[in-house]
N, C-alpha and C. Protein backbone atom coordinates (compact mmCIF):
# COMPACT_ATOMS: atom_id res chain seq x y z
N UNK A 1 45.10 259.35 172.11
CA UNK A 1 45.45 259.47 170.72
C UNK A 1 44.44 258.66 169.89
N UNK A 2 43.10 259.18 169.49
CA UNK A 2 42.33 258.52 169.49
C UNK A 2 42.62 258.66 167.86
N UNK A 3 41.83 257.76 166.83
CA UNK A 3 42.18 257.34 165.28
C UNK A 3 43.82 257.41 165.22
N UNK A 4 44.60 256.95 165.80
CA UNK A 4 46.28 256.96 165.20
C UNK A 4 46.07 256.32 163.90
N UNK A 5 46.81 256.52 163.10
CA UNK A 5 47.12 256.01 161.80
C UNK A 5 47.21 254.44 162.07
N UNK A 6 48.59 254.13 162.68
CA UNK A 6 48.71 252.62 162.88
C UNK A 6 47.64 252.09 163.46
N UNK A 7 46.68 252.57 164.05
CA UNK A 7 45.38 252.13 164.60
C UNK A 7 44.62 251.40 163.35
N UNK A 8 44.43 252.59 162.37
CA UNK A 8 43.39 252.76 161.27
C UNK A 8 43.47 251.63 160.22
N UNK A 9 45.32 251.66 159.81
CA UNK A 9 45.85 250.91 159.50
C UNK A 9 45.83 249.35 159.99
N UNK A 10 45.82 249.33 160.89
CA UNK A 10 45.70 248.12 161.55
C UNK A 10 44.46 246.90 161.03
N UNK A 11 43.37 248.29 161.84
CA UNK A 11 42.30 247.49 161.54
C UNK A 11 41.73 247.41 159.84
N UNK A 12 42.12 247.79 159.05
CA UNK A 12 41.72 247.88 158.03
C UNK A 12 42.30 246.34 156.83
N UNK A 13 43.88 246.29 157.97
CA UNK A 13 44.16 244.92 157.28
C UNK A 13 44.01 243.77 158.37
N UNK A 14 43.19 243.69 159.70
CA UNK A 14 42.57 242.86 159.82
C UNK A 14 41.15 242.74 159.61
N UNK A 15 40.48 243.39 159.27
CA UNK A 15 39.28 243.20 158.93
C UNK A 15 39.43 242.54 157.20
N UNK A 16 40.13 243.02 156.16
CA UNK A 16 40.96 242.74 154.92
C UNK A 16 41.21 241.23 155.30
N UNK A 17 41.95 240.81 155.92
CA UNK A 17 42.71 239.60 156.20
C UNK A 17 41.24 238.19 157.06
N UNK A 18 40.28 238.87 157.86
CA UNK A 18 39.38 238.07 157.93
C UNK A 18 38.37 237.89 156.63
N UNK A 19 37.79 238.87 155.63
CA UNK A 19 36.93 238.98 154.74
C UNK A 19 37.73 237.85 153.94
N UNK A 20 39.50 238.04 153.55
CA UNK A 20 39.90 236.66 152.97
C UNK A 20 39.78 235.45 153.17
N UNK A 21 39.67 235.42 154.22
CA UNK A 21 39.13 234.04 155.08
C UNK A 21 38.38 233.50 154.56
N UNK A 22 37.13 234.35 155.31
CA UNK A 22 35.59 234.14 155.37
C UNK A 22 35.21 234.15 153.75
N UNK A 23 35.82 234.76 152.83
CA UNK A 23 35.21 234.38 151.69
C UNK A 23 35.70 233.16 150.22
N UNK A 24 37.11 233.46 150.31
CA UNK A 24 37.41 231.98 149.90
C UNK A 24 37.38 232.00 148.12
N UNK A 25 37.16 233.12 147.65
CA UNK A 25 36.60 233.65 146.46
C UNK A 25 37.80 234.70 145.89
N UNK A 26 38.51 235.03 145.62
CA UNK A 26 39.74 235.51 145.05
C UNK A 26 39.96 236.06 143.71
N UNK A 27 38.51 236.72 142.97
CA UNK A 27 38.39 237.26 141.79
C UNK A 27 38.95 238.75 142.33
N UNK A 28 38.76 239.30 140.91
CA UNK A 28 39.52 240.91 140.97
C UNK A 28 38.15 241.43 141.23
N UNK A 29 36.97 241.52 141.30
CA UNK A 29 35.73 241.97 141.65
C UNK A 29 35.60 241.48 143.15
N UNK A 30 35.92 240.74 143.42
CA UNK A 30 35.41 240.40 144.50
C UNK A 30 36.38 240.74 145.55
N UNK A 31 37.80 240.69 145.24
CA UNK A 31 38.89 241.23 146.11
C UNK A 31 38.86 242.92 146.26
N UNK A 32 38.25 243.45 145.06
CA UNK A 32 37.82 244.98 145.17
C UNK A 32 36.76 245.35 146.11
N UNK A 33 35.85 244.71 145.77
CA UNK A 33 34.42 245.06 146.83
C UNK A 33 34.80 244.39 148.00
N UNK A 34 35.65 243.83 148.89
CA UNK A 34 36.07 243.38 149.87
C UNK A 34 36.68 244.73 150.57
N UNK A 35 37.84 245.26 149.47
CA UNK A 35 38.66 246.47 149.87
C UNK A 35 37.45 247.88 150.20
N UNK A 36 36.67 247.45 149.17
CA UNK A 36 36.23 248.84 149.39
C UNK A 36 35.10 248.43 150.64
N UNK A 37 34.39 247.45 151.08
CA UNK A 37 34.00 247.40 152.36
C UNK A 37 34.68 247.70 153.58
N UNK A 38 35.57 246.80 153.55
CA UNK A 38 36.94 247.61 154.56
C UNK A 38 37.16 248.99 154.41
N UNK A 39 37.15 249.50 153.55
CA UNK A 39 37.48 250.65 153.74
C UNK A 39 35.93 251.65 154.35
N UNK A 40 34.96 251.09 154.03
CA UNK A 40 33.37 251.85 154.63
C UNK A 40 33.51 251.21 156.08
N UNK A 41 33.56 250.48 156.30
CA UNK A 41 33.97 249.65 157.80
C UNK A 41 34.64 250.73 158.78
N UNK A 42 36.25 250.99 158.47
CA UNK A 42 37.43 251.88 158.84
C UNK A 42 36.75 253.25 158.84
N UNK A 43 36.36 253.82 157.44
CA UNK A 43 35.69 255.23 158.03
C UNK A 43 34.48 255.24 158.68
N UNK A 44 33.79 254.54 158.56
CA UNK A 44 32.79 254.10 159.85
C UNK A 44 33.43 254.31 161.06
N UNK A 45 33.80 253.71 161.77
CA UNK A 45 34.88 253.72 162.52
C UNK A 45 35.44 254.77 163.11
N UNK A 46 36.02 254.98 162.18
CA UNK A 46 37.23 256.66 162.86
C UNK A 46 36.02 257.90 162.71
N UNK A 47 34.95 257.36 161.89
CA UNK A 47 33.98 258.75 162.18
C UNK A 47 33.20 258.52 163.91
N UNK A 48 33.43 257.31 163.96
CA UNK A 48 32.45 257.01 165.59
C UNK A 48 33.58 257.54 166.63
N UNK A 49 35.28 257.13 166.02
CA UNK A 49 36.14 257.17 167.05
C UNK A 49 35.85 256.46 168.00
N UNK A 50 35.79 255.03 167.19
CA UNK A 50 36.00 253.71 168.16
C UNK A 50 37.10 253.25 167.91
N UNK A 51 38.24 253.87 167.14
CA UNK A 51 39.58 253.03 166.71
C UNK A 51 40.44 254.19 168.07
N UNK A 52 40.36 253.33 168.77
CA UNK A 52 41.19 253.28 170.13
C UNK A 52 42.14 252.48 170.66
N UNK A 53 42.93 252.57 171.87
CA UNK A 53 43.42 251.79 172.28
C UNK A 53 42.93 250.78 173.15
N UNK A 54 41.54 251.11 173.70
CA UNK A 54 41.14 250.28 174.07
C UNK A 54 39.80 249.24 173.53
N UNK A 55 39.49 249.78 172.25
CA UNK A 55 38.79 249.19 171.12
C UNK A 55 39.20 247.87 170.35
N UNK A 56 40.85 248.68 169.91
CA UNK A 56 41.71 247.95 168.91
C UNK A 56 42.87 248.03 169.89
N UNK A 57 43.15 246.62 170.07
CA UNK A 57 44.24 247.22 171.36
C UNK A 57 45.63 246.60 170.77
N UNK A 58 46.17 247.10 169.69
CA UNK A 58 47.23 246.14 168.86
C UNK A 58 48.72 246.45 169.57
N UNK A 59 48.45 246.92 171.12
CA UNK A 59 49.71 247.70 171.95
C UNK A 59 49.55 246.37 172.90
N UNK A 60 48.91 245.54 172.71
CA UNK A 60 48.94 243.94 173.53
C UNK A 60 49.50 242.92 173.07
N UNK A 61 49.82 243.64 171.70
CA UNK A 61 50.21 241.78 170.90
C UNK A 61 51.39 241.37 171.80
N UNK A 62 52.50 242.41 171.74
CA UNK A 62 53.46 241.28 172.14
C UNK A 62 53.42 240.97 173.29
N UNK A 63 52.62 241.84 174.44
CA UNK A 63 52.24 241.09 175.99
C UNK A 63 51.66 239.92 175.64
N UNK A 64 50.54 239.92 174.95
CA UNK A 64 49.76 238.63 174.43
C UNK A 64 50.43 237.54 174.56
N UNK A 65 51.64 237.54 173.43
CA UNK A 65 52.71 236.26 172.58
C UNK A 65 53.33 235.62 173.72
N UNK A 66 53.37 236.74 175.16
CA UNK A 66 53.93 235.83 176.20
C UNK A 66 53.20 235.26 177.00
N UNK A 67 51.88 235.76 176.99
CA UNK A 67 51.17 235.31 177.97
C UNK A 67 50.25 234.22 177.37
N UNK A 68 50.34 234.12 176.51
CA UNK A 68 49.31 232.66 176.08
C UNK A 68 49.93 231.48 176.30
N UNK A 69 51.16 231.11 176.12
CA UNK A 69 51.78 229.43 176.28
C UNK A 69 51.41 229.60 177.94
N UNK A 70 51.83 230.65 178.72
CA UNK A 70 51.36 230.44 179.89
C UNK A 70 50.15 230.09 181.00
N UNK A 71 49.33 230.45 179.94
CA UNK A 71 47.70 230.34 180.26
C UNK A 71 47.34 229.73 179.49
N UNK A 72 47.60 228.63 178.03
CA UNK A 72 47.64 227.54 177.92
C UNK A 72 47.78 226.56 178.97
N UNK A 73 49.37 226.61 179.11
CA UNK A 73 49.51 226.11 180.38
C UNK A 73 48.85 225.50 181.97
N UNK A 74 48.51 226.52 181.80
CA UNK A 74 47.92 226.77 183.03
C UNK A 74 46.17 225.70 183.10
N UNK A 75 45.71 226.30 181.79
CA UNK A 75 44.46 225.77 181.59
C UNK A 75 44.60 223.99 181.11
N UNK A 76 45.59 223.88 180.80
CA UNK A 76 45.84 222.56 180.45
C UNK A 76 45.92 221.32 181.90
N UNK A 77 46.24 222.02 182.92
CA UNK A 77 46.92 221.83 184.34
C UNK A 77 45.58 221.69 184.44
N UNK A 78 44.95 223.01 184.81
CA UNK A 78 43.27 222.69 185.43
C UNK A 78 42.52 221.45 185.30
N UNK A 79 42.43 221.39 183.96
CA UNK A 79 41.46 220.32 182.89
C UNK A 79 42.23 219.26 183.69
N UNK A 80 43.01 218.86 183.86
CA UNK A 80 43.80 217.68 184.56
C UNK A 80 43.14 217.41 185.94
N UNK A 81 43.05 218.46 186.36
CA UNK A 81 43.22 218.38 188.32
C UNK A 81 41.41 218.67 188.31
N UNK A 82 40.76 219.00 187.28
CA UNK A 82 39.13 218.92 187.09
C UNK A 82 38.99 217.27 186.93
N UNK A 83 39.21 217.29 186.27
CA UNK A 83 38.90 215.73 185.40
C UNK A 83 39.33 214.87 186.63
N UNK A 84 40.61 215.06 186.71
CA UNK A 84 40.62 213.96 188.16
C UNK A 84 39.82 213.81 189.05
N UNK A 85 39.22 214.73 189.97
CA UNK A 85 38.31 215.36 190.63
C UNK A 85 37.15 214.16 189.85
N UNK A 86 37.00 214.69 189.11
CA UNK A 86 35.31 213.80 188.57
C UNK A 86 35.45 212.30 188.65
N UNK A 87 36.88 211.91 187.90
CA UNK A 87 36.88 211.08 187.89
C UNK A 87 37.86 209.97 189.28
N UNK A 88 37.66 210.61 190.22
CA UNK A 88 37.61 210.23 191.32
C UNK A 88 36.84 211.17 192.51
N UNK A 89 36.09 210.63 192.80
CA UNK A 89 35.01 211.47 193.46
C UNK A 89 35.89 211.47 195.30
N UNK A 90 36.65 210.45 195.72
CA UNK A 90 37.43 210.65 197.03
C UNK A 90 38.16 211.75 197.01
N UNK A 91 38.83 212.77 196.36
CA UNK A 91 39.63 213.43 195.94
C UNK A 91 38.44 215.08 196.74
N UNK A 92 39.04 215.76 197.21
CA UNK A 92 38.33 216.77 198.15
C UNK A 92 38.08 218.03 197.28
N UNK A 93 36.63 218.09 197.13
CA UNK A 93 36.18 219.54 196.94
C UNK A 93 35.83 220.39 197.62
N UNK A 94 35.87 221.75 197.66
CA UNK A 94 35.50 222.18 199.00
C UNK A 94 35.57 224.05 198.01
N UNK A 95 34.14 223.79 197.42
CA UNK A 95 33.96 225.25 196.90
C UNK A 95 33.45 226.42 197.89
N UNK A 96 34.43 227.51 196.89
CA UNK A 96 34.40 228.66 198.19
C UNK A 96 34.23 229.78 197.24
N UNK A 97 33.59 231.11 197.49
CA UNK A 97 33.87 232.39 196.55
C UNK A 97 35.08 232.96 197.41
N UNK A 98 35.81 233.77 196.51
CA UNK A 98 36.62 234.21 197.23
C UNK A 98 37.33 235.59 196.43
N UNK A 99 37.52 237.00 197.67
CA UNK A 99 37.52 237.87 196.58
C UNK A 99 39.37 238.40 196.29
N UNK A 100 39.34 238.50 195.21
CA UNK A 100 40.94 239.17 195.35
C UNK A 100 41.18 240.81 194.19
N UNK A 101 41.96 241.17 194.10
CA UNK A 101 42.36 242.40 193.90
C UNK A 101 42.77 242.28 192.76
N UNK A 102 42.52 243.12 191.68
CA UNK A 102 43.04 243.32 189.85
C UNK A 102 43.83 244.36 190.32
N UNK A 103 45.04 244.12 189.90
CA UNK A 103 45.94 245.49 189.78
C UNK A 103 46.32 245.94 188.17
N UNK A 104 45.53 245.04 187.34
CA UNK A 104 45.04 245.82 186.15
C UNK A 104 45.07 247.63 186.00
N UNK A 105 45.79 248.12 185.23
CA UNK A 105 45.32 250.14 185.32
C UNK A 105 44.42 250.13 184.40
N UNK A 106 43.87 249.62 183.60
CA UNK A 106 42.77 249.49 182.50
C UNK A 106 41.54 248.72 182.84
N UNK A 107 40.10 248.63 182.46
CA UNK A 107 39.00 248.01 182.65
C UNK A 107 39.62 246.84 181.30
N UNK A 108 40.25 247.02 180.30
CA UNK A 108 40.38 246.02 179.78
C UNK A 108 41.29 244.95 180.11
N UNK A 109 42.28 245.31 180.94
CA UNK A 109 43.19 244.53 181.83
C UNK A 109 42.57 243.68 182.58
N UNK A 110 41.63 244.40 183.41
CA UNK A 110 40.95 243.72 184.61
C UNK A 110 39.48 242.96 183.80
N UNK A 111 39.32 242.90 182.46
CA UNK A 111 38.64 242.08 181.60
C UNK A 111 39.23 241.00 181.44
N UNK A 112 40.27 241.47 181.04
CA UNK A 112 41.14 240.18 180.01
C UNK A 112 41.26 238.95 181.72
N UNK A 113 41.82 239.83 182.66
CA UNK A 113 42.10 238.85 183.91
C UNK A 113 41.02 238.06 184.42
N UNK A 114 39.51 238.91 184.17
CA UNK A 114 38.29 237.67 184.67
C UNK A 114 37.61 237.15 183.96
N UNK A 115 38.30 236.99 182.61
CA UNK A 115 37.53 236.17 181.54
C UNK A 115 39.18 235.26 181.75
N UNK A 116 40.43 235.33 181.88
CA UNK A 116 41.28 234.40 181.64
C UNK A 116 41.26 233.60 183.53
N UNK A 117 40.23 234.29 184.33
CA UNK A 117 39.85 233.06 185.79
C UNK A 117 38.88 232.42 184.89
N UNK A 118 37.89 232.84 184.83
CA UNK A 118 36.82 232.14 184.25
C UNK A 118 37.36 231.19 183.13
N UNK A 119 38.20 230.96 182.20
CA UNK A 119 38.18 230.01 181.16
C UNK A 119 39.02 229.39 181.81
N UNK A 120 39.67 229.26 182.83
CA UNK A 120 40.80 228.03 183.56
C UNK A 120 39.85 227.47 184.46
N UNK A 121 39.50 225.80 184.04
CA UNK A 121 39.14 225.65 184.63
C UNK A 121 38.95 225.12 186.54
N UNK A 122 37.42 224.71 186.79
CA UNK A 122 37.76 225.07 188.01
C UNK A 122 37.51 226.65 188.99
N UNK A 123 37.71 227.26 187.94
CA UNK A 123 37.50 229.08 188.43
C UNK A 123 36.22 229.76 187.86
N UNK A 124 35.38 230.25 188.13
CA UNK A 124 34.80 231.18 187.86
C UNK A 124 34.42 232.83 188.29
N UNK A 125 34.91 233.73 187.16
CA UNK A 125 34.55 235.52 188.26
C UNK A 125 33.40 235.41 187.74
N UNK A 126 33.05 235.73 189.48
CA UNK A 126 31.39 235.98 189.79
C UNK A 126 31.08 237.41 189.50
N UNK A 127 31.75 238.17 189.77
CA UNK A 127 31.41 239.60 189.65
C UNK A 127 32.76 240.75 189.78
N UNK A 128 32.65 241.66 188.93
CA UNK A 128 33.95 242.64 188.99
C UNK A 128 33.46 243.87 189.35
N UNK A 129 34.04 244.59 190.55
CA UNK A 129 33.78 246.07 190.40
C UNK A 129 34.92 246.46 191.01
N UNK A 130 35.21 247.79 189.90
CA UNK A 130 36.25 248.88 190.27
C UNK A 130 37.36 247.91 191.22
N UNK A 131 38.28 247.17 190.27
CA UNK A 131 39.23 246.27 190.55
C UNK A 131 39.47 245.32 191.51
N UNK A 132 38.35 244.46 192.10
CA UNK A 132 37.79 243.78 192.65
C UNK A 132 37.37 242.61 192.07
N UNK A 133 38.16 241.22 192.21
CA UNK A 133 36.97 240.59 191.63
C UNK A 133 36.83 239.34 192.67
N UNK A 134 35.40 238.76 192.53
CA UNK A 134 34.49 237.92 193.31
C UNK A 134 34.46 236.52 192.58
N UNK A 135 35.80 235.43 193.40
CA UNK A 135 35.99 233.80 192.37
C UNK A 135 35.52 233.07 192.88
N UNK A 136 34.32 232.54 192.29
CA UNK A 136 34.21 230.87 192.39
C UNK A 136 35.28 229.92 192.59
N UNK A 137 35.70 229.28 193.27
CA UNK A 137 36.56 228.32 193.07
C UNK A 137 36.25 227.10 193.76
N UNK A 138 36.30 225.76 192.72
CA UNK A 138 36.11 224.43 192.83
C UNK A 138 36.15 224.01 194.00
N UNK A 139 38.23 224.48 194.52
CA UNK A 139 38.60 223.56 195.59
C UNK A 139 39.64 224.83 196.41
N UNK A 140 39.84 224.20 197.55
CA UNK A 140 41.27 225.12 198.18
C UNK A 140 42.13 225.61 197.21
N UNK A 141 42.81 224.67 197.10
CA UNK A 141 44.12 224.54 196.21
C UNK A 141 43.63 225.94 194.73
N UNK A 142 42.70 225.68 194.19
CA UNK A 142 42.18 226.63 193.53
C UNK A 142 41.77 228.28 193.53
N UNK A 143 41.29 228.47 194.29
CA UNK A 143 41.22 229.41 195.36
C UNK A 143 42.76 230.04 195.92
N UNK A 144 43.85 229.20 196.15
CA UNK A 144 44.84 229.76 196.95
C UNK A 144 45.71 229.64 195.40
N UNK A 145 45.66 228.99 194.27
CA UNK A 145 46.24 228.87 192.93
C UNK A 145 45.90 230.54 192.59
N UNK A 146 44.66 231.39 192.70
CA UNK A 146 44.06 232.79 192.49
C UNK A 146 44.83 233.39 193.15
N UNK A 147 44.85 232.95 194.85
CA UNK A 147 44.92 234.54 195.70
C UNK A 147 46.64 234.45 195.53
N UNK A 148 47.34 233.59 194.79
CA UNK A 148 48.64 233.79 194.77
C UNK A 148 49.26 234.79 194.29
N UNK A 149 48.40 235.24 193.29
CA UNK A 149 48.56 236.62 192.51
C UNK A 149 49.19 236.20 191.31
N UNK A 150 49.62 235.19 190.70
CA UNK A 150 50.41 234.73 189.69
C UNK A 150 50.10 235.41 188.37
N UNK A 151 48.53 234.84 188.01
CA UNK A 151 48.01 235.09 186.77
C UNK A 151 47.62 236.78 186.95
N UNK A 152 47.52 237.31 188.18
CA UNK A 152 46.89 238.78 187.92
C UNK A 152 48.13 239.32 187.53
N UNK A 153 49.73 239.15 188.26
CA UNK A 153 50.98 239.85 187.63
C UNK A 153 50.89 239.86 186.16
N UNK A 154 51.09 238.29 185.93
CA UNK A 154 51.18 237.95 184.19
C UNK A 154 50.39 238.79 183.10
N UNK A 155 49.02 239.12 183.57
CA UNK A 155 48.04 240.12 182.75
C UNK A 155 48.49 241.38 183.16
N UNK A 156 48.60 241.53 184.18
CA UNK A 156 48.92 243.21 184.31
C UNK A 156 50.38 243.52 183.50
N UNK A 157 51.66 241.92 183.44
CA UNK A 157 52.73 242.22 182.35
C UNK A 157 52.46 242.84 181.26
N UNK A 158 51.40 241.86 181.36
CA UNK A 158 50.75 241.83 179.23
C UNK A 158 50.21 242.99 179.24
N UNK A 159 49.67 243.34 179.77
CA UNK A 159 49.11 244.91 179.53
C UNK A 159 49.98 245.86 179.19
N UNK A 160 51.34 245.95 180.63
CA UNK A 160 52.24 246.84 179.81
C UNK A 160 52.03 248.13 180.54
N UNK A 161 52.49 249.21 179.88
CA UNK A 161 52.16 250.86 180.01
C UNK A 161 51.30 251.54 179.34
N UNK A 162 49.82 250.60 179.15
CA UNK A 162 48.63 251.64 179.21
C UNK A 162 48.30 252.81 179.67
């Protein structure tokens, strides 16, 4: 369902809603030529038929709303059990790659999942193909924190019925 309305719509009042931001300036000239950029932006856009679901993916928010305190979470934990690590060097590292399985149904699923290994730290995806991905990991515990499957369920939640 490629240009849906609520798509078009969408992006037209977030792109609207960042230009307010970013400009800070709130005249009737200037709030006009804002609108009417947004609006060359949007038909730009729906003439390329890049307003998609997997472009503009506004069918994630509310997977999103649950999955961020969790991967907050999560990343908050890391930074802890990193930092310790440094700041006790007796404490055992023992880096390993190690590969595990996206059950992501979308390439943007299985995005969102190896950019959210990669920003916890401690983890890094080395490489993704065709739902596969290849982790750096610090330590054991890290490594077996991945192959638990925790965070790949949680994203594949958030994703939903793509």
């Amino acid at each position: 369902m490629p240009n849906a309305p609520h798509r078009t719509l969408s992006l037209f009042v977030l792109l609207f809603l960042i230009w307010l931001l970013l400009s800070g300036i709130y005249t009737g000239l200037l709030l006009g030529l804002g609108v009417l950029s947004c609006l060359v932006v949007v038909a730009v856009c729906r003439r390329m038929k890049i307003v998609d679901p997997e472009g503009h993916p506004i069918h994630l928010i509310p997977g999103l709303l649950r999955y961020a305190p969790w991967f907050l979470w999560a990343v908050i934990k890391s930074n802890i059990d990193v930092a310790r690590r440094i700041l006790h060097p007796r404490l055992p590292m023992a880096p390993r790659v190690i590969r595990v399985e996206a059950s992501q149904k979308t390439h943007l699923g299985q995005v969102i999942y190896a950019n959210s290994i990669t920003l916890t730290p401690g983890t890094v995806a080395v490489e993704t193909d065709e739902g596969v991905i290849d982790v750096h990991a610090l330590t054991r515990e890290t490594a077996e924190d991945v192959r638990s499957g925790d965070m790949d369920g949680r994203v594949t939640d958030m994703e939903g019925e793509s």
